[in-house]
Protein backbone atom coordinates (compact mmCIF):
# COMPACT_ATOMS: atom_id res chain seq x y z
CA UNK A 1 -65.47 -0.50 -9.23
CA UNK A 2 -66.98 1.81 -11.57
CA UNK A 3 -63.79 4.36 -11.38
CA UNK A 4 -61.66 1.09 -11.99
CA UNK A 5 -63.49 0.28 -14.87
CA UNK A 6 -63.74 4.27 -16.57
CA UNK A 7 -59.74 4.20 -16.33
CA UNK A 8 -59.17 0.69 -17.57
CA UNK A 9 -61.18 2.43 -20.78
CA UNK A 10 -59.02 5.69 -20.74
CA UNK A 11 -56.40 3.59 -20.84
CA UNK A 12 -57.73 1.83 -23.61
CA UNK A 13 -58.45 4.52 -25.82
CA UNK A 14 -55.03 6.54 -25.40
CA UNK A 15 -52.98 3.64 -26.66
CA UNK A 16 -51.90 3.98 -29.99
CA UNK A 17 -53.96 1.96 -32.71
CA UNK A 18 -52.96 -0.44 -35.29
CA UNK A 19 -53.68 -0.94 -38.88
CA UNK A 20 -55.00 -4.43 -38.93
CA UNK A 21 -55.98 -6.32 -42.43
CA UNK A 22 -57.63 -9.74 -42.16
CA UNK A 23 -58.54 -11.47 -45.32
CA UNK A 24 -60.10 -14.94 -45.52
CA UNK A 25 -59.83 -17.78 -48.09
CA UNK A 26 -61.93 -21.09 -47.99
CA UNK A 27 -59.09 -24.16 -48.25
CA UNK A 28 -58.20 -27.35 -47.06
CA UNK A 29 -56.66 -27.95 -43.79
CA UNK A 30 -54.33 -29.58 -45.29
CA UNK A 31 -53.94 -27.08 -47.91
CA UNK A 32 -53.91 -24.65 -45.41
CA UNK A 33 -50.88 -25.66 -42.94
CA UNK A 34 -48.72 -26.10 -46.40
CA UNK A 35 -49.26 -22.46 -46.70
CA UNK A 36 -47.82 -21.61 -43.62
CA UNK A 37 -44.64 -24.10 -44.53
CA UNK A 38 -43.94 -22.08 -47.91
CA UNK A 39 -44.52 -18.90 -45.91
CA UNK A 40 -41.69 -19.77 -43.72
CA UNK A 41 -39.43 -21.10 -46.58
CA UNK A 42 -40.10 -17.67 -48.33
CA UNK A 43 -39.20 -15.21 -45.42
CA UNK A 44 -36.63 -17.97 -44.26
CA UNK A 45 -37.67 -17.94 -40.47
CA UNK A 46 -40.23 -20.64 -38.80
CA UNK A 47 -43.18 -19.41 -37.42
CA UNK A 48 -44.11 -18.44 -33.45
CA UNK A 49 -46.64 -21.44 -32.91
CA UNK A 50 -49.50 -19.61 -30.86
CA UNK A 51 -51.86 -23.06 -31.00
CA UNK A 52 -51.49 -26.15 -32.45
CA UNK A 53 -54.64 -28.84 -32.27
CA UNK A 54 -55.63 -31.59 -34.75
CA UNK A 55 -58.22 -29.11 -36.32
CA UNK A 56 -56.73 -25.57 -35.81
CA UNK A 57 -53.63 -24.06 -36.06
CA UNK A 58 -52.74 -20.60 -35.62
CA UNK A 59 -48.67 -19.06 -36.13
CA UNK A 60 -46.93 -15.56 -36.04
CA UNK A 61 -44.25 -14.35 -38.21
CA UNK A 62 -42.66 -11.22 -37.05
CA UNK A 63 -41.97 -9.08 -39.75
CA UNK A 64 -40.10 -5.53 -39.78
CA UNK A 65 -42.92 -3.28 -39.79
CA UNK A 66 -45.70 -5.80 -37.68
CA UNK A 67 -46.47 -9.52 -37.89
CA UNK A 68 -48.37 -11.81 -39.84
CA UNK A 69 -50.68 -14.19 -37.93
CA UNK A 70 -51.89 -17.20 -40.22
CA UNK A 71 -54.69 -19.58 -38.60
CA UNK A 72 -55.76 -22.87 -40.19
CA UNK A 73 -59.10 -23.87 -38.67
CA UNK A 74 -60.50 -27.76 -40.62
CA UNK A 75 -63.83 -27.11 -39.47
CA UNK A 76 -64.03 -24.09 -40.97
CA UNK A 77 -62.23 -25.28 -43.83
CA UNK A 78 -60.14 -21.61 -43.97
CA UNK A 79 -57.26 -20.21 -43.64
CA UNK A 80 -57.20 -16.80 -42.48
CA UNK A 81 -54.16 -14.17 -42.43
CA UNK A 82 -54.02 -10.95 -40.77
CA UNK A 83 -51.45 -8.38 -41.48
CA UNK A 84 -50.39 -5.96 -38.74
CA UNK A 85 -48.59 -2.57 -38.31
């Protein structure tokens, strides 16, 4: 088990990395899921719809050089986007 577990980490730590950039904003729900609808009207493409609940949502938009993930969360009242490589 232990061997199992020392190459799942060597594994782990030879992949590549990624430059990842979160940044937070307090904001309606409501407020919140238009964001995502004007995102899509501006890069022209609807969003990859990861999860979709009355209180959270959470999309993808593949971009050329990474993604953008965008998640909506009402009890938090946020919406958070992180930018990928």
């Amino acid at each position: 088990m232990r061997r199992i577990i020392m190459t799942a980490i060597g594994i782990l730590i030879s992949l590549p990395t990624q430059a990842v950039e979160s940044q937070a904003v307090s904001m309606s729900f409501e407020a919140c899921l238009a964001k995502i609808r004007s995102t899509a009207a501006q890069l022209g493409m609807a969003p990859i719809n990861i999860a979709e609940t009355n209180d959270l949502r959470m999309v993808r938009f593949p971009t050329s050089d990474g993604s953008v993930l965008i998640t909506c969360s009402r009890p938090d009242g946020k919406m958070v986007v992180t930018k990928s490589d």
